[in-house]
Protein backbone atom coordinates (compact mmCIF):
# COMPACT_ATOMS: atom_id res chain seq x y z
CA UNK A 1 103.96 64.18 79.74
CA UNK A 2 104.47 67.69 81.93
CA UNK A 3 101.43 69.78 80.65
CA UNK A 4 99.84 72.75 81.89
CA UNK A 5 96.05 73.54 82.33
CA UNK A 6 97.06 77.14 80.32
CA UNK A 7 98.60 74.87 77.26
CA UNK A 8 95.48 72.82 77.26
CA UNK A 9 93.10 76.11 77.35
CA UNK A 10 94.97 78.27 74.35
CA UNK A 11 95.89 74.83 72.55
CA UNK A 12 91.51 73.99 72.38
CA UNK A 13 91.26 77.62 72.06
CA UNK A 14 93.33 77.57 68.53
CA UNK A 15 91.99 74.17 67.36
CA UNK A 16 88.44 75.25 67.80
CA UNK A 17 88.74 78.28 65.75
CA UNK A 18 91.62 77.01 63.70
CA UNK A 19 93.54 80.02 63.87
CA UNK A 20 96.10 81.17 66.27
CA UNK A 21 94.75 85.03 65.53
CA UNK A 22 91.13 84.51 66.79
CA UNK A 23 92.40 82.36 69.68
CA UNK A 24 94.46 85.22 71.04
CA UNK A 25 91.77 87.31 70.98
CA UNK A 26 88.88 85.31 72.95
CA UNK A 27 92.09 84.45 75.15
CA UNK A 28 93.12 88.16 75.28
CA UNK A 29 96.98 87.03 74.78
CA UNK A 30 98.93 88.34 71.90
CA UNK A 31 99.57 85.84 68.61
CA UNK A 32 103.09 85.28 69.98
CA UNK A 33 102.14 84.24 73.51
CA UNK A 34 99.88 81.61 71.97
CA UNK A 35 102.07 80.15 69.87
CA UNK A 36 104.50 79.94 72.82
CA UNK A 37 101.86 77.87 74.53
CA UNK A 38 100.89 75.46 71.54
CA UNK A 39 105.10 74.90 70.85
CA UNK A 40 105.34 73.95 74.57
CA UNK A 41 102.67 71.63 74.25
CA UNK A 42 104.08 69.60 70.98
CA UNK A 43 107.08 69.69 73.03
CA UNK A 44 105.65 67.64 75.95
CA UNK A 45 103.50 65.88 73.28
CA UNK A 46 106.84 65.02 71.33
CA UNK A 47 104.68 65.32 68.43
CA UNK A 48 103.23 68.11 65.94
CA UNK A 49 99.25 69.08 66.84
CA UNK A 50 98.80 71.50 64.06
CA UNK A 51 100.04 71.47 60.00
CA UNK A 52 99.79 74.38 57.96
CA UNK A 53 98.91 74.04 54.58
CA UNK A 54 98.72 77.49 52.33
CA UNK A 55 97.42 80.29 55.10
CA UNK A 56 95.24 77.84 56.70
CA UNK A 57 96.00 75.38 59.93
CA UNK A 58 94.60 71.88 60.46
CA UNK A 59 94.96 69.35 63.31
CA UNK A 60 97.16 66.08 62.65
CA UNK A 61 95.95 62.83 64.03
CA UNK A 62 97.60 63.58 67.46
CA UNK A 63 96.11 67.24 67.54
CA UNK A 64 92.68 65.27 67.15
CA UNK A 65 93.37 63.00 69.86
CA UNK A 66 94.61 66.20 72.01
CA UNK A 67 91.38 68.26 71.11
CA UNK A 68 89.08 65.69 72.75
CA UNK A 69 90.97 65.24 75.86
CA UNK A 70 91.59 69.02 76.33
CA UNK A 71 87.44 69.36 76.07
CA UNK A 72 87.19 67.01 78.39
CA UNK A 73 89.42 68.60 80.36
CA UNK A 74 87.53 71.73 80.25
CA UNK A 75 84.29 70.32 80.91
CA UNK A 76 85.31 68.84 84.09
CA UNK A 77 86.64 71.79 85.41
CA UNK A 78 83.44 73.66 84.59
CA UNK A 79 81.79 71.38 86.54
CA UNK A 80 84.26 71.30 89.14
CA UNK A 81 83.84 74.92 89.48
CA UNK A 82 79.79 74.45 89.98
CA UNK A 83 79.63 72.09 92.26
CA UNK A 84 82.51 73.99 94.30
CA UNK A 85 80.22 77.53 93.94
CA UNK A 86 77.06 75.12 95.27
CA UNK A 87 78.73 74.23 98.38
CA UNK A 88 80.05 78.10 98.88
CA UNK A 89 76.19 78.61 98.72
CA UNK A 90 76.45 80.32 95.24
CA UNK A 91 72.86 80.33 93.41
CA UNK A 92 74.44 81.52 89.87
CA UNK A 93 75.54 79.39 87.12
CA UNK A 94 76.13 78.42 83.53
CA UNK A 95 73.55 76.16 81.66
CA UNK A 96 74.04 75.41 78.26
CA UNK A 97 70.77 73.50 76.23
CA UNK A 98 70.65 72.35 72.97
CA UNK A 99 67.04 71.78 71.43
CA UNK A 100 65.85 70.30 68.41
CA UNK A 101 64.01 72.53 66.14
CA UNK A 102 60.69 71.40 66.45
CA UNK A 103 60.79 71.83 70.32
CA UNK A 104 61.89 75.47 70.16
CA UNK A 105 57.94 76.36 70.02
CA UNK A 106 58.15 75.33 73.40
CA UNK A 107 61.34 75.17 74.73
CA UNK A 108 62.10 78.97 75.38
CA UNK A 109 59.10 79.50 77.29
CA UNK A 110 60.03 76.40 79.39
CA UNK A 111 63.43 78.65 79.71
CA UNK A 112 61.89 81.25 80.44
CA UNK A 113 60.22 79.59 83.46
CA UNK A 114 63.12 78.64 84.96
CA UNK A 115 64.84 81.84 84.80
CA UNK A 116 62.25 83.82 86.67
CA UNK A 117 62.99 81.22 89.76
CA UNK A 118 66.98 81.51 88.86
CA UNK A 119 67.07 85.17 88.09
CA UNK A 120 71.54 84.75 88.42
CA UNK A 121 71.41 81.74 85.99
CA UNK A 122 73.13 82.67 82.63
CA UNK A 123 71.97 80.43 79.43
CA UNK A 124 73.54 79.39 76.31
CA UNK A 125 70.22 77.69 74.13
CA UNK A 126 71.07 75.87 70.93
CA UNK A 127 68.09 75.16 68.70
CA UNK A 128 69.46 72.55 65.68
CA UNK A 129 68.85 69.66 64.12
CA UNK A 130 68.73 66.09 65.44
CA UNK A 131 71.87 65.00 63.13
CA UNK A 132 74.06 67.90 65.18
CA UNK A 133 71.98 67.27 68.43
CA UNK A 134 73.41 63.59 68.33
CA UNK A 135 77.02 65.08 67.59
CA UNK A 136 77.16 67.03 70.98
CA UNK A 137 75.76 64.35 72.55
CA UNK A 138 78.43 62.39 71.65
CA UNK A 139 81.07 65.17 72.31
CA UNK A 140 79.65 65.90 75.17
CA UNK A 141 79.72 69.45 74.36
CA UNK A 142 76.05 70.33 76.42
CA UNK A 143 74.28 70.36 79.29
CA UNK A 144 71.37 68.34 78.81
CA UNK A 145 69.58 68.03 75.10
CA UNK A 146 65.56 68.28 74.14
CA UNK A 147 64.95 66.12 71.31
CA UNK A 148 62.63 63.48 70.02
CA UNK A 149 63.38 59.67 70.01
CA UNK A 150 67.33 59.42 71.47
CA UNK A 151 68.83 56.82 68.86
CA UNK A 152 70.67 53.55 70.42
CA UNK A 153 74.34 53.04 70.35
CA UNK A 154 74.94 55.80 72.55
CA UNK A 155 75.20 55.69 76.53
CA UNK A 156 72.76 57.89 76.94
CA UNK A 157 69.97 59.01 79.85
CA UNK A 158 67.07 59.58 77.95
CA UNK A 159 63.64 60.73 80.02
CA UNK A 160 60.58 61.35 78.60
CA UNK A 161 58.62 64.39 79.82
CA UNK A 162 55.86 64.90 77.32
CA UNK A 163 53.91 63.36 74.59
CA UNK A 164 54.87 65.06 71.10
CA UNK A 165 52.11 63.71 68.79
CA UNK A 166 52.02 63.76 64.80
CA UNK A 167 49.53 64.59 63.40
CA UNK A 168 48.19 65.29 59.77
CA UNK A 169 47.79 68.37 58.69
CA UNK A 170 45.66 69.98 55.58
CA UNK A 171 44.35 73.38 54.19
CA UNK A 172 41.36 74.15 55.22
CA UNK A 173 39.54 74.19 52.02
CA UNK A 174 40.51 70.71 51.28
CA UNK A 175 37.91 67.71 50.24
CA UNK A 176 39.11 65.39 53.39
CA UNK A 177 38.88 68.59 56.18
CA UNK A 178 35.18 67.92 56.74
CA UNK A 179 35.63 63.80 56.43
CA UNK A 180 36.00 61.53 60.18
CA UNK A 181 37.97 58.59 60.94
CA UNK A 182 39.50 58.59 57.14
CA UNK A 183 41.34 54.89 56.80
CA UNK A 184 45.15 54.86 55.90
CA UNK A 185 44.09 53.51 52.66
CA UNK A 186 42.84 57.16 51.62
CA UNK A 187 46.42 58.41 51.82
CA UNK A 188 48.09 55.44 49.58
CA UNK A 189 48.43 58.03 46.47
CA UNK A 190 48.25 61.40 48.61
CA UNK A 191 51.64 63.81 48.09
CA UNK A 192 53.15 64.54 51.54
CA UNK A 193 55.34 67.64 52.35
CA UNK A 194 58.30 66.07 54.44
CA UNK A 195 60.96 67.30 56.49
CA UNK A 196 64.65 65.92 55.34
CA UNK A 197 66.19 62.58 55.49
CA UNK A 198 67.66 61.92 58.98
CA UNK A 199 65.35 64.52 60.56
CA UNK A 200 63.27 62.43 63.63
CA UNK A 201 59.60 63.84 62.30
CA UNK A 202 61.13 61.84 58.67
CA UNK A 203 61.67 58.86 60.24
CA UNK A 204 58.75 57.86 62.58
CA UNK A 205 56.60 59.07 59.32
CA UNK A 206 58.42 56.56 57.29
CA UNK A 207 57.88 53.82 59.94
CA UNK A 208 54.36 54.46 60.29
CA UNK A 209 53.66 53.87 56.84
CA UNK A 210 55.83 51.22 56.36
CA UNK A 211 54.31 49.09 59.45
CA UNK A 212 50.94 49.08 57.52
CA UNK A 213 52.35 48.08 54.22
CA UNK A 214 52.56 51.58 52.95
CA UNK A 215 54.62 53.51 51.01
CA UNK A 216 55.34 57.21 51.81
CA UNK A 217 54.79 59.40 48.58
CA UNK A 218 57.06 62.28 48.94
CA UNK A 219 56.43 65.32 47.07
CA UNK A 220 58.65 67.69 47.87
CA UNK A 221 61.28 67.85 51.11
CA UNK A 222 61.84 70.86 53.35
CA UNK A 223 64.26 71.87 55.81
CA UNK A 224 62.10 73.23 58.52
CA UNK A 225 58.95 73.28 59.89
CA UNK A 226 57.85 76.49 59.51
CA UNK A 227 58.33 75.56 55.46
CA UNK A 228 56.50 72.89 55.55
CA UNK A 229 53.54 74.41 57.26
CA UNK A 230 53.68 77.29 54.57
CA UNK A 231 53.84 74.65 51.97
CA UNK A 232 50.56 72.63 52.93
CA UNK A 233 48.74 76.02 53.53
CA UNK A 234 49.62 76.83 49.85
CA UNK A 235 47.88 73.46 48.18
CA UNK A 236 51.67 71.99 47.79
CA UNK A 237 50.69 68.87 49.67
CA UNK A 238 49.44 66.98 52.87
CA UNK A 239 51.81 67.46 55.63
CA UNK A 240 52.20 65.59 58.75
CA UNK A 241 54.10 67.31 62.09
CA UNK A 242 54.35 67.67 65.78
CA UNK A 243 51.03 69.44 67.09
CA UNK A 244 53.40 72.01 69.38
CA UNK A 245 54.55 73.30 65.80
CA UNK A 246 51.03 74.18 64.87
CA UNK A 247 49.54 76.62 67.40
CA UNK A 248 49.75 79.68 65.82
CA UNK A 249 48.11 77.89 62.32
CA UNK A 250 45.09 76.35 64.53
CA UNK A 251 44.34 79.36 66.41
CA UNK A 252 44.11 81.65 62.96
CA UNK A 253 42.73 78.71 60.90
CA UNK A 254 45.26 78.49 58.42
CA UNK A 255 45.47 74.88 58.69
CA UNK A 256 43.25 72.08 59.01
CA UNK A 257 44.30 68.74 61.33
CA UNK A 258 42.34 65.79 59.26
CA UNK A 259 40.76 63.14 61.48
CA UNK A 260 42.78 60.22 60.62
CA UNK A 261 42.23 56.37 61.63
CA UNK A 262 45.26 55.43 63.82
CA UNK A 263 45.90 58.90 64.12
CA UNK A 264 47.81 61.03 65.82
CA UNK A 265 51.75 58.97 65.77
CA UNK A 266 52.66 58.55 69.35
CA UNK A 267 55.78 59.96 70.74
CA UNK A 268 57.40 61.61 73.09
CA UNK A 269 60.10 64.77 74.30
CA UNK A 270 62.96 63.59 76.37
CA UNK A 271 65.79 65.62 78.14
CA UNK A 272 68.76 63.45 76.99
CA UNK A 273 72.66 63.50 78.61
CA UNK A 274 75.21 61.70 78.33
CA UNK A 275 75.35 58.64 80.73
CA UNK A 276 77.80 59.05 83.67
CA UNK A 277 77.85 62.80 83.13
CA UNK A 278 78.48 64.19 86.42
CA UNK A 279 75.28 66.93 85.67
CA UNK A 280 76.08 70.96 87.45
CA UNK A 281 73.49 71.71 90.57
CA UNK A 282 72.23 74.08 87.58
CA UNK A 283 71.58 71.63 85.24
CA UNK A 284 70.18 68.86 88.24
CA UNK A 285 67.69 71.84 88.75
CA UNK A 286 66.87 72.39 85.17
CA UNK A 287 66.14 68.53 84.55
CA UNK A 288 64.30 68.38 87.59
CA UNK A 289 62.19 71.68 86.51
CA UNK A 290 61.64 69.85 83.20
CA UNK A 291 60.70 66.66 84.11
CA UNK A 292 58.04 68.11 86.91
CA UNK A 293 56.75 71.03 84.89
CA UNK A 294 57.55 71.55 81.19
CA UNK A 295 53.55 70.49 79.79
CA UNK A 296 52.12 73.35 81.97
CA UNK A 297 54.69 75.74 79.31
CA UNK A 298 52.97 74.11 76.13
CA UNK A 299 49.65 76.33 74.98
CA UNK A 300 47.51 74.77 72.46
CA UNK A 301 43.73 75.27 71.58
CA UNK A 302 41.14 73.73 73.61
CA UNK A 303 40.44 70.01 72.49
CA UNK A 304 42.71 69.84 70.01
CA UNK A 305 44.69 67.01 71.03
CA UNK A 306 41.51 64.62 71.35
CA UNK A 307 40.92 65.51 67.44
C-alpha cells in the first residue's frame, strides 16, 4: 500500500472531527484539497474509509482500523521530533497530561512547578474522569496520566508518588464531630453522599465496606467532588473523599473530618503510561519531577492527616 505521511495527517484530521470542513480548516487546505487526499488514500486502501449518511460522515470498519494506525503514526513522529530537538540541544517541548478530577486540587500547582524550571515547555492538561482517563490510556492519546488505582488488564507503568487518603467527612454541627475512634458499626444505617458508579473514590468506598461485612447506604450520587462536599455541608449526608479535595473546607471550617476506627482508606496517586511508550525528554523530566517532588506541591492544615 503506497501512502503518504500528508494522506495519513488530513485523513485523522477528517475522522477526528468527522467533517471534511473543520479538517480543512485546522489543516489550512481548502475542502477540495482534502478530499483529494482522503480519495487517494481509499485508493491505496482499495477500500472506502468514510460513508455518508444524510449530511453527516462516519468511518466504516476499515476507516476504524485506519484511524488507529494513523494516531499511531502521529504519535511516533511527535516523539521522533522530541527526541531529535533533545539531541539539537533544544530545551522546548510539548507535554500533554491528563488528570483525574480529584487530583486537579493539586495537580496544577505541581504544573506550575515545573514550568517555572521549563519556562519554553508548552502544556496541554486534561482534568476528567477515571472512565475517559482509562480510554486515553488505552489510545494512547497522552503523555503520562495522574489518577488513582490504575485498573489491570492494561500494560501499563503505574508509579505511586503520594498517599491519597479517604477520609470521612461531616458538618460541623453534627452529633459524631465531637465523638473519637467511632467503630464501623456506627455507620451501618448512616446515608452517604457518593460520587458515581465507576468513579475510583466509588469503588475503594464500596470495597471498604464490603471487606467488613458492610453494606454501603447510598443516599444520593454526585458527579463531582466539589458537589458532594456542598452536599454534606448542607445536612444531605455523610460523605467520604480524598483529603487533597478538602483544604479549602478545613481551613474555613465548613466541614468536619470524623475520627473513624480503621480510618482514613489507604491509597495512593500514580503517574500512569502506557507500557513500552517510548516517553519525550519532556515528559522523562516531568515524571521524574513528579515522582521526586509532587508532596512538597500539596498544602493542607497542620495535623490533619494524623486525625
Amino acid at each position: 500500500m503506497n501512502v503518504t505521511l500528508r494522506q495519513l495527517k488530513v485523513f485523522e484530521a477528517v475522522a477526528r472531527h468527522s467533517s471534511f470542513t473543520l479538517a480543512a480548516e485546522e489543516l489550512h487546505l481548502t475542502q477540495p484539497a482534502v478530499s483529494m487526499q482522503v480519495r487517494s488514500l481509499e485508493e491505496s486502501a482499495g477500500m472506502a474509509l468514510f460513508e455518508k449518511l444524510g449530511r453527516k460522515i462516519y468511518l466504516t470498519e476499515a476507516g476504524r482500523e485506519m484511524f488507529t494506525y494513523a494516531r499511531s503514526i502521529a504519535h511516533l513522529l511527535d516523539e521522533a521530533e522530541e527526541v531529535l530537538d533533545s539531541l539539537r540541544g533544544v530545551k522546548s517541548g510539548a507535554l500533554s497530561v491528563s488528570v483525574a478530577t480529584t487530583a486537579n486540587y493539586f495537580a496544577t500547582r505541581i504544573l506550575a512547578g515545573f514550568a517555572g524550571r521549563f519556562s519554553d515547555v508548552s502544556f496541554s492538561l486534561d482534568v476528567t474522569n477515571r472512565e475517559t482517563l482509562l480510554r486515553q490510556l488505552d489510545n494512547n492519546e497522552r503523555d503520562l496520566v495522574i489518577m488513582g488505582e490504575p485498573p489491570g488488564g492494561i500494560d501499563l507503568v503505574a508509579e505511586p508518588f503520594m498517599e491519597n487518603p479517604l477520609v470521612m467527612i461531616a458538618p460541623p454541627d453534627h452529633p459524631l464531630a465531637a465523638e473519637r475512634e467511632i467503630p464501623m458499626e456506627r455507620f451501618a444505617d448512616e446515608s452517604f453522599v457518593v460520587r458515581e458508579k465507576g468513579s475510583g473514590t466509588r469503588g475503594a468506598i464500596e470495597r471498604f465496606f464490603q471487606a467488613r461485612g458492610m453494606q454501603l447506604v447510598t443516599g444520593m450520587e454526585l458527579g463531582s467532588n466539589e458537589a458532594i462536599k456542598q452536599a454534606v455541608a448542607a445536612g444531605l449526608g455523610l460523605g467520604i473523599a480524598s483529603i487533597h479535595t478538602l483544604e479549602l473546607e478545613l481551613e474555613t471550617g465548613r466541614l468536619a473530618l470524623l475520627d473513624v476506627a480503621d480510618f482514613p482508606i489507604r491509597r495512593n496517586w500514580y503517574i500512569v503510561h502506557r507500557e513500552g511508550k517510548r516517553l519525550s525528554p519532556v515528559a522523562q523530566a516531568f515524571r521524574r519531577f513528579v515522582l521526586a517532588e509532587a508532596e512538597g506541591y500539596v498544602a493542607l492544615p497542620a495535623g490533619v492527616l494524623s486525625a
